[in-house]
C-alpha atoms as a PDB file:
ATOM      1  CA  UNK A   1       0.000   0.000   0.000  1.00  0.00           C
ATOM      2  CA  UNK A   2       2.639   2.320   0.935  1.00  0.00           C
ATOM      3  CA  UNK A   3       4.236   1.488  -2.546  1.00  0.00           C
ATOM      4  CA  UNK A   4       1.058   2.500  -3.730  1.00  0.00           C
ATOM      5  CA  UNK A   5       0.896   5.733  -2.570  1.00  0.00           C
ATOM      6  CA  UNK A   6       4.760   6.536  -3.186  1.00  0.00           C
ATOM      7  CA  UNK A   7       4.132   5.579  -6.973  1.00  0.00           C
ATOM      8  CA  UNK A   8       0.846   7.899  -7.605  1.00  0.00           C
ATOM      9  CA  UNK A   9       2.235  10.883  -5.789  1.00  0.00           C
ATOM     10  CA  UNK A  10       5.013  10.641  -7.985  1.00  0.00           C
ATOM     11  CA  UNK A  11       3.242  10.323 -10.834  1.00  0.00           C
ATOM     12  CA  UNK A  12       0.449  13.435  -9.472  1.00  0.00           C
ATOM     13  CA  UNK A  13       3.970  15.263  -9.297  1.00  0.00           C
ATOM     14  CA  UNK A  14       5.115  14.437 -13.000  1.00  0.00           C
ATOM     15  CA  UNK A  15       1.411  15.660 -13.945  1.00  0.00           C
ATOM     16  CA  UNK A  16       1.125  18.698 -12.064  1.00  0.00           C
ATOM     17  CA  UNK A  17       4.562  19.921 -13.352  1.00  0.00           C
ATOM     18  CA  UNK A  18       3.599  19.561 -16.625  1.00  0.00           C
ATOM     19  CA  UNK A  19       0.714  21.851 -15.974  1.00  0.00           C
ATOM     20  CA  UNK A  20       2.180  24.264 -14.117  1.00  0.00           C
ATOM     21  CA  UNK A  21       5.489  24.480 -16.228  1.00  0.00           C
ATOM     22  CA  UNK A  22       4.270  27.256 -19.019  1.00  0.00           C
ATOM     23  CA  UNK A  23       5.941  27.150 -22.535  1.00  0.00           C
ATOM     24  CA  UNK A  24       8.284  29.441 -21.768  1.00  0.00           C
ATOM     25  CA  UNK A  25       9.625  28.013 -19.128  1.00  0.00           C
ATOM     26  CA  UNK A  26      10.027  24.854 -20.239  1.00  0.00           C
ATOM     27  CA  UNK A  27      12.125  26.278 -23.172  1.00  0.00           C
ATOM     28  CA  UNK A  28      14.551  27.638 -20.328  1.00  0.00           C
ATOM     29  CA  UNK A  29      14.922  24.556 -18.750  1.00  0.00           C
ATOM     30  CA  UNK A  30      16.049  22.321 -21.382  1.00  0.00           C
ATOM     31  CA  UNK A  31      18.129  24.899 -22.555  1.00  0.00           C
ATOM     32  CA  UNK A  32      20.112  24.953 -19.151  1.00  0.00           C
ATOM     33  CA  UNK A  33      20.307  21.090 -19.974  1.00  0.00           C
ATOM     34  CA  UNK A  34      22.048  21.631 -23.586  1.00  0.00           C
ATOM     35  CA  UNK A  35      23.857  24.634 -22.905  1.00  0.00           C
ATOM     36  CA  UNK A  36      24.121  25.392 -19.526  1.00  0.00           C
ATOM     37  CA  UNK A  37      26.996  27.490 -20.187  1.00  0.00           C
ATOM     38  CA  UNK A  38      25.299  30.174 -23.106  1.00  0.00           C
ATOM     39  CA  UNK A  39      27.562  29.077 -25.509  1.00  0.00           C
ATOM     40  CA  UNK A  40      25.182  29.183 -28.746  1.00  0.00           C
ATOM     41  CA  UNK A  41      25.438  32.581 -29.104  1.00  0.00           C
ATOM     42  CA  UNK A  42      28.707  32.835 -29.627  1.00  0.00           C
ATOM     43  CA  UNK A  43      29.137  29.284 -31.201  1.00  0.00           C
ATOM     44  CA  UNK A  44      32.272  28.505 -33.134  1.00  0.00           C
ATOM     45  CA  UNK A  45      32.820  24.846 -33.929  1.00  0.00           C
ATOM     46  CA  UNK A  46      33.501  22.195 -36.373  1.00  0.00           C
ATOM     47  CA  UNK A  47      30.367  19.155 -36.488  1.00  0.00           C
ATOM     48  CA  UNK A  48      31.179  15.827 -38.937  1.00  0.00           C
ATOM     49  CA  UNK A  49      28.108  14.547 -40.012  1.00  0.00           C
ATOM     50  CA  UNK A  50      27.557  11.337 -41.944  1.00  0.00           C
ATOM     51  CA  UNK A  51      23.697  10.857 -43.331  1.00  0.00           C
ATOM     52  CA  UNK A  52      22.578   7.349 -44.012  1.00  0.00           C
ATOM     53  CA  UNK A  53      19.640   6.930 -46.132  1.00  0.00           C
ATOM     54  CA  UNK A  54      18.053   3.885 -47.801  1.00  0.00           C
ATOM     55  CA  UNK A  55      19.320   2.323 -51.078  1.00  0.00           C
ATOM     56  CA  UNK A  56      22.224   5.051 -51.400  1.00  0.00           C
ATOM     57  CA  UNK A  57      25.480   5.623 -50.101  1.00  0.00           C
ATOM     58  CA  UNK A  58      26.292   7.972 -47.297  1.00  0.00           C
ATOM     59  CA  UNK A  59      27.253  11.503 -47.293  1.00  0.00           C
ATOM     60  CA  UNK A  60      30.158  12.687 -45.023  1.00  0.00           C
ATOM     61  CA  UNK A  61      29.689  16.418 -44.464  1.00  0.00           C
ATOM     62  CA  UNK A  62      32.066  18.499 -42.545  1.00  0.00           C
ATOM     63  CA  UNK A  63      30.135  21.685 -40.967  1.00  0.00           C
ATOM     64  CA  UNK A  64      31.478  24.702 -40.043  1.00  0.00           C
ATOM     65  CA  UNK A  65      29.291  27.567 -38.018  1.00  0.00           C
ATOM     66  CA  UNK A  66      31.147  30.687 -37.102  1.00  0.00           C
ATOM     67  CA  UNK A  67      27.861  32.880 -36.039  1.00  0.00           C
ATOM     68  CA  UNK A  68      30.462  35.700 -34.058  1.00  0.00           C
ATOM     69  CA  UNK A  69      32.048  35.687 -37.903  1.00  0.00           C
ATOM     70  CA  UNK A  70      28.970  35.204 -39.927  1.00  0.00           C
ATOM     71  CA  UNK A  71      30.397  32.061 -41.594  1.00  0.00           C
ATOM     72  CA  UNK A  72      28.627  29.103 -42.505  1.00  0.00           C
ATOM     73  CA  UNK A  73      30.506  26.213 -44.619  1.00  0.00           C
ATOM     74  CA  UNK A  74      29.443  22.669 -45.860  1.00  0.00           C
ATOM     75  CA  UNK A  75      31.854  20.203 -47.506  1.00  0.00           C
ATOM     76  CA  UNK A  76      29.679  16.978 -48.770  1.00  0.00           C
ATOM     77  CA  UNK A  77      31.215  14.106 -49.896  1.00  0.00           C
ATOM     78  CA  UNK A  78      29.670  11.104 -51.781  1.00  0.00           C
ATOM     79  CA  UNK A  79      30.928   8.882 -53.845  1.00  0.00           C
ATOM     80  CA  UNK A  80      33.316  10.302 -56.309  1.00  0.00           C
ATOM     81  CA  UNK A  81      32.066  13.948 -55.897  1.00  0.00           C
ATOM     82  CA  UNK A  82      33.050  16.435 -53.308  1.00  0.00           C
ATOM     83  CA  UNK A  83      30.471  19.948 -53.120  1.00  0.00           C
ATOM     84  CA  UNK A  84      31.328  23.172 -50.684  1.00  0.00           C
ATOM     85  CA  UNK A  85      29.291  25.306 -49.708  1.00  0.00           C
ATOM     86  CA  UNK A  86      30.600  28.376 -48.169  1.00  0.00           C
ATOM     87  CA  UNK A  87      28.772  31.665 -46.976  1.00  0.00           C
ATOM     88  CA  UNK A  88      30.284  34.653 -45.113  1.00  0.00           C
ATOM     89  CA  UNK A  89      28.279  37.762 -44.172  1.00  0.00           C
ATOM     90  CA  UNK A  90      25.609  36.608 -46.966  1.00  0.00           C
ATOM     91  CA  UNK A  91      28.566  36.048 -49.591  1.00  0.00           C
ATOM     92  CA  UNK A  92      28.034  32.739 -51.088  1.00  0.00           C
ATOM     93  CA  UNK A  93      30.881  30.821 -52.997  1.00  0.00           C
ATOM     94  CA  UNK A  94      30.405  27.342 -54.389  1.00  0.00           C
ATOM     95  CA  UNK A  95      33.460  24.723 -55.126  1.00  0.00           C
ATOM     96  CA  UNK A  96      32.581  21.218 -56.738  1.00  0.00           C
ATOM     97  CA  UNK A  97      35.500  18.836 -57.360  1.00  0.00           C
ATOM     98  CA  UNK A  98      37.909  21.785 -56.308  1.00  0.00           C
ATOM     99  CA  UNK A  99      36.833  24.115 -59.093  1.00  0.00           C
ATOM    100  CA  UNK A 100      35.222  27.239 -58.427  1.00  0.00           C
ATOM    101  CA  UNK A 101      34.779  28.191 -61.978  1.00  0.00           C
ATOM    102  CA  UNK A 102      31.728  25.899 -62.665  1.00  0.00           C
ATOM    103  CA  UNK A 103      29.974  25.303 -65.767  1.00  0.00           C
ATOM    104  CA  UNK A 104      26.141  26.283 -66.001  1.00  0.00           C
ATOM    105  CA  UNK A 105      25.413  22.609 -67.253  1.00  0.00           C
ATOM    106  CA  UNK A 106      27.465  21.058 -64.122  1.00  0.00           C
ATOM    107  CA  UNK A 107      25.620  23.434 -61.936  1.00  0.00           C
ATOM    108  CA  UNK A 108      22.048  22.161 -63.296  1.00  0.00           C
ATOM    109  CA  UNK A 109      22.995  18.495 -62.978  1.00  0.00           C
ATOM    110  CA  UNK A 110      23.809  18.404 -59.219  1.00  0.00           C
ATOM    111  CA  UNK A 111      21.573  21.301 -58.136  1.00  0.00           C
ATOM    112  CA  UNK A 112      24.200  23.806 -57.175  1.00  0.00           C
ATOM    113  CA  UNK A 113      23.714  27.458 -56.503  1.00  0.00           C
ATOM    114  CA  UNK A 114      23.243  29.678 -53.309  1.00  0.00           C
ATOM    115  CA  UNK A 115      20.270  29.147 -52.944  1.00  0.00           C
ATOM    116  CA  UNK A 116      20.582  25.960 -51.748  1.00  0.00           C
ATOM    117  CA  UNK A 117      23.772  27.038 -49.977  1.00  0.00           C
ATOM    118  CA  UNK A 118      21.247  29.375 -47.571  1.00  0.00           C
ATOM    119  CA  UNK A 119      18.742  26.375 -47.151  1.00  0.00           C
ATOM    120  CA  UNK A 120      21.717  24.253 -45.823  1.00  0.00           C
ATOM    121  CA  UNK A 121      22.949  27.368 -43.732  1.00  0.00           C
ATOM    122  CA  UNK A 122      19.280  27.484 -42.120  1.00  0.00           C
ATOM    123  CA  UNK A 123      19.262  23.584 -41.979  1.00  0.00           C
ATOM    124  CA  UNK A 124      22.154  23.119 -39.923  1.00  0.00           C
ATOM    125  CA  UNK A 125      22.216  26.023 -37.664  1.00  0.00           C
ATOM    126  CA  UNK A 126      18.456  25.371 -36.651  1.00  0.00           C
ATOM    127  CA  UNK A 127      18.788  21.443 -36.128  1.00  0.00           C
ATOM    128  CA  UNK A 128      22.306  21.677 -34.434  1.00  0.00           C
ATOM    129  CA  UNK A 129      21.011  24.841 -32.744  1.00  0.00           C
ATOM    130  CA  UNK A 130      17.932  23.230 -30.996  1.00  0.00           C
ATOM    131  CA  UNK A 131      16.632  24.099 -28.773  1.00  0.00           C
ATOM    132  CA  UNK A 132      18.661  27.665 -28.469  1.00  0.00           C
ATOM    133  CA  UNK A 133      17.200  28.319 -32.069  1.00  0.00           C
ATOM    134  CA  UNK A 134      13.350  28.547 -30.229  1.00  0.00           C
ATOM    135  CA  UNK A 135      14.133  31.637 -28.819  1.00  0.00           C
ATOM    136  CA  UNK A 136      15.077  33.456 -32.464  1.00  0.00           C
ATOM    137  CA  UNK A 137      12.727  36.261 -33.103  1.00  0.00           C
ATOM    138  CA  UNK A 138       9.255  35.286 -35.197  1.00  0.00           C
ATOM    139  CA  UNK A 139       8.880  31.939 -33.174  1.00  0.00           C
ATOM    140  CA  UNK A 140       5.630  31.205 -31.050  1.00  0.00           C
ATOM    141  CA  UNK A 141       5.834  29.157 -27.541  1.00  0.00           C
ATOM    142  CA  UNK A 142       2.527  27.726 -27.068  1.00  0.00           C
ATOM    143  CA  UNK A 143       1.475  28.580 -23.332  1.00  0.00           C
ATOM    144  CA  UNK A 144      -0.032  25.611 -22.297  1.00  0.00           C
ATOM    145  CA  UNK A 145       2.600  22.087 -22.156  1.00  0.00           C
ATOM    146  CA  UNK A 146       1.115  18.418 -22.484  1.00  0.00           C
ATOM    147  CA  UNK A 147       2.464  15.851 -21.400  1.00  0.00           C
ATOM    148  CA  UNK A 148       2.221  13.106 -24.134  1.00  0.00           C
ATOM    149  CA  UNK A 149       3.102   9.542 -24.460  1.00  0.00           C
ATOM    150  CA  UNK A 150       5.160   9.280 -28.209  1.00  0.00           C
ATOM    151  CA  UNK A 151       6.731   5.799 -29.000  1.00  0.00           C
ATOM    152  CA  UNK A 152       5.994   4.597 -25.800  1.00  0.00           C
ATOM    153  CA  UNK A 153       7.683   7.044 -23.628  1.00  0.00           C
ATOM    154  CA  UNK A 154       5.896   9.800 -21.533  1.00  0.00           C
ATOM    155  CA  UNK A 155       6.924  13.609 -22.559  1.00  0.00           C
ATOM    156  CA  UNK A 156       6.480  16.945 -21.816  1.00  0.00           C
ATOM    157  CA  UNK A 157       5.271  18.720 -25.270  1.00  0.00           C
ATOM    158  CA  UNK A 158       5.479  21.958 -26.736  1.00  0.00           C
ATOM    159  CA  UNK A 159       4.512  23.033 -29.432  1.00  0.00           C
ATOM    160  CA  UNK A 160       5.703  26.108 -31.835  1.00  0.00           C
ATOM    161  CA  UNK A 161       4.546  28.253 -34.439  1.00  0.00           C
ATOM    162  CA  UNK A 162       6.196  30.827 -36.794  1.00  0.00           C
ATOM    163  CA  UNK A 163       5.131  33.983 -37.520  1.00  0.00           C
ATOM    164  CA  UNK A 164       4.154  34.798 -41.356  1.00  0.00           C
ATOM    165  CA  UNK A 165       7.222  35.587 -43.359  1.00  0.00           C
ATOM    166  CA  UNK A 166       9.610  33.059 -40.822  1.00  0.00           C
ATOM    167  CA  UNK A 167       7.897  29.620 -41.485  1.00  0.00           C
ATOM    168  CA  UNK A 168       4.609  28.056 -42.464  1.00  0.00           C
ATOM    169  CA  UNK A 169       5.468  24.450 -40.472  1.00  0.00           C
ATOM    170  CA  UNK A 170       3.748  23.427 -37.050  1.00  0.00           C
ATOM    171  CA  UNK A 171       6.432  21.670 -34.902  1.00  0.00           C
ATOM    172  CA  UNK A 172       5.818  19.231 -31.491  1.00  0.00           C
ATOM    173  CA  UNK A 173       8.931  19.067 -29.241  1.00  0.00           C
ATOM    174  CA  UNK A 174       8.967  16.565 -26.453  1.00  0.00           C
ATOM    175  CA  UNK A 175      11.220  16.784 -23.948  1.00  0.00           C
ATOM    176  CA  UNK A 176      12.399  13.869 -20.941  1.00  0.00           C
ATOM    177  CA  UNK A 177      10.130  14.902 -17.714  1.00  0.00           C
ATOM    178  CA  UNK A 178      13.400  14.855 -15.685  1.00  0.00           C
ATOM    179  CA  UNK A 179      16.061  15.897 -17.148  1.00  0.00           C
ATOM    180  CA  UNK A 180      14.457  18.493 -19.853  1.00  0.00           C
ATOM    181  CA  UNK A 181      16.514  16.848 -22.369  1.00  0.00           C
ATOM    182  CA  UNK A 182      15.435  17.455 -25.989  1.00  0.00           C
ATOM    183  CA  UNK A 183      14.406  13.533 -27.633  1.00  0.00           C
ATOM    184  CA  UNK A 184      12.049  13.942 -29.957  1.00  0.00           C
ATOM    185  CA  UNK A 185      10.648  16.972 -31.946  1.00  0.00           C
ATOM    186  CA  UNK A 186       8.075  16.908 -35.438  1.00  0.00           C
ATOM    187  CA  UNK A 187       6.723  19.035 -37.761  1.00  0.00           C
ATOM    188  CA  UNK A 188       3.646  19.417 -40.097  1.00  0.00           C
ATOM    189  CA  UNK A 189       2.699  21.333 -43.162  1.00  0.00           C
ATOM    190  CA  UNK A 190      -0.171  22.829 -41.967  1.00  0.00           C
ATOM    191  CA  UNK A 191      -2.644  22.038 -39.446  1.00  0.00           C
ATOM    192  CA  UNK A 192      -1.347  18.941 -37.656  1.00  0.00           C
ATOM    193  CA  UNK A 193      -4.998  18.113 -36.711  1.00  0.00           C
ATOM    194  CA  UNK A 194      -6.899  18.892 -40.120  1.00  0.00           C
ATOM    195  CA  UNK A 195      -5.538  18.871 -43.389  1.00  0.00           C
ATOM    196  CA  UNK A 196      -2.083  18.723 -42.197  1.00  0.00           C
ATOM    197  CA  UNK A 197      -2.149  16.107 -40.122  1.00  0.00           C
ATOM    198  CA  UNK A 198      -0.269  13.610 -43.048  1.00  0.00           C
ATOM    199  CA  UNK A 199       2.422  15.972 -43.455  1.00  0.00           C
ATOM    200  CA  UNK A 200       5.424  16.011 -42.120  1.00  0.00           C
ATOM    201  CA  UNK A 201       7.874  13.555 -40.473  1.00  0.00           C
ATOM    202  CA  UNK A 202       9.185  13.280 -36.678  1.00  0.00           C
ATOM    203  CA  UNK A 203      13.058  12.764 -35.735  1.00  0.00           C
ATOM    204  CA  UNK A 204      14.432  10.380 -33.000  1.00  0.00           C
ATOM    205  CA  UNK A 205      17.047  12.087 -31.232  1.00  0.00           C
ATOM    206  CA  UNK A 206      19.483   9.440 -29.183  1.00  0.00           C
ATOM    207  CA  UNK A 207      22.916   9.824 -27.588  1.00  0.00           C
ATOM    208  CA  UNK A 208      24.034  12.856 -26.705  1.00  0.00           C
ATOM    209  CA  UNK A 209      27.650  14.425 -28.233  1.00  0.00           C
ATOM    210  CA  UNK A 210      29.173  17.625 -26.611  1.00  0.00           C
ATOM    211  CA  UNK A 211      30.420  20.404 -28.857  1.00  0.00           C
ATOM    212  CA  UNK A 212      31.751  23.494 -27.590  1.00  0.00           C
ATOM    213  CA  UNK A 213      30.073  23.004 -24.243  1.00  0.00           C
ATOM    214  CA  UNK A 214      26.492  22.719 -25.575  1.00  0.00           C
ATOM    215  CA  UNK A 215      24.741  18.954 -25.943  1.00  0.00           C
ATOM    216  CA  UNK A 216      23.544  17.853 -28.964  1.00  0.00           C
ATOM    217  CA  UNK A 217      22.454  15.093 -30.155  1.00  0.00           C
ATOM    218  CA  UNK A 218      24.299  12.209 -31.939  1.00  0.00           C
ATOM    219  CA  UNK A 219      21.834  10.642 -33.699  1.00  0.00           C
ATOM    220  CA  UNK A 220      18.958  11.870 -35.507  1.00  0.00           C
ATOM    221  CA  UNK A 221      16.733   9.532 -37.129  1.00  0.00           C
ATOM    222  CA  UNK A 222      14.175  10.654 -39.405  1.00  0.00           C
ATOM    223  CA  UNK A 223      10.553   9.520 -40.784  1.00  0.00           C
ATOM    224  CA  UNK A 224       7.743  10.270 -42.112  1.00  0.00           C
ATOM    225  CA  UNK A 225       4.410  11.202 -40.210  1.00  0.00           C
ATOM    226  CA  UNK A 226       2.051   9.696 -42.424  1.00  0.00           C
ATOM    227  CA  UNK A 227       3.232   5.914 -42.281  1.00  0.00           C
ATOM    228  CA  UNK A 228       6.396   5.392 -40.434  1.00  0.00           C
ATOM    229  CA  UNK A 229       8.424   5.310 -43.129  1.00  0.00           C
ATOM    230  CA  UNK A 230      12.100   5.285 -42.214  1.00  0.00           C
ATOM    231  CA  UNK A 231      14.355   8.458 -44.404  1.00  0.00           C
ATOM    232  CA  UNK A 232      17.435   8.042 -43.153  1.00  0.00           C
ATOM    233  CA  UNK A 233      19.567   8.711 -40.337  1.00  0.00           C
ATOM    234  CA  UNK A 234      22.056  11.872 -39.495  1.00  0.00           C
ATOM    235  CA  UNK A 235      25.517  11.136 -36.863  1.00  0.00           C
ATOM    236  CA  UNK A 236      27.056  13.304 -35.559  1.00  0.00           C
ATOM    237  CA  UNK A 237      31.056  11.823 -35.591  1.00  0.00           C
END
């Protein structure tokens, strides 16, 4: 009996701080779990990242974010072909195979320009910057935090909007009731409970890696919303 009681206090506890934690404040706390020290702002580091996805070989990327310097670089490697990306105070060069003087019809074949340098800039700042990157201007705490079960785990969840003009995507982060620790987070096109609710895809977040005195996550594995469907998986080296 006294068992009993020990186990559903605890468990009125985990409830009630759920409730009482507000968006906001749950966004500090697992931010003084992955970077107790403020380091993200003035981030300067190196990640290697190899991406495994199904029925194709893997990419080795080496990352480098420099946000005191404005610098943002990607070198990609697969197979026989090397790309880098490279962007410094919005200057964008691109190198592929070494050359920098790239043809128009090599540049068509493998998708190169700066645009897609800036989506891989946003990319990998806002993943590797989680959860920091919540706080960015144009991005909406919800108030209220859930506590759901995902996978078979309990979670506290929060979700987050954008602004019009930042991002159109509805995302669900769930967070470890103890430690605050970021595990899971998922996004939808749209209304994740009407038309959207197909959209999307959630990540798996395991291991934990520490750069520059922040924690981030060694393995992200990704899939889709809809069915399960496995897309590949992102470690950190």
């Amino acid at each position: 009996m006294r068992f009993l009681f020990i186990f559903c206090s605890f468990f009125f506890l985990l409830k009630s701080n759920a409730q009482e934690l507000t968006g906001e404040q749950l966004l500090e706390k697992t931010i003084a779990f992955h970077d107790p020290g403020g380091n993200w702002e003035t981030f300067s580091g190196t990640l290697n990242v190899t991406m495994e996805t199904p029925k194709a070989s893997p990419r080795k990327s080496t990352i480098v974010i420099d946000l005191p310097k404005e610098h943002f670089e990607v070198t990609a490697r697969r197979d026989t072909n090397t790309t880098k990306y490279s962007i410094t105070k919005g200057a964008c060069t691109i190198t592929f195979n070494g050359e920098t003087n790239i043809s128009e019809e090599i540049k068509k074949k493998n998708n190169l320009s700066c645009e897609r340098a800036n989506l891989y800039k946003n990319y990998y700042t806002y993943l590797y910057g989680l959860p920091m990157k919540l706080k960015d201007p144009g991005t909406k705490i919800a108030s209220n935090v859930a506590r759901r079960n995902f996978k078979g785990k309990e979670y506290l969840m929060m979700k987050v909007s954008y602004d019009e003009g930042v991002g159109s995507d509805v995302w669900f982060f769930y967070f470890d009731p103890k430690t605050y620790a970021m595990e899971v987070y998922q996004f939808f096109k749209g209304n994740p409970f009407g038309m959207g609710k197909d959209t999307g895809e959630y990540i798996l977040l395991s291991e934990m890696k520490t750069i520059e005195g922040i924690k981030m996550p060694k393995v992200r594995a990704w899939y889709y919303n809809k069915d399960d469907k496995y897309l590949g998986t992102d470690i950190l080296e």
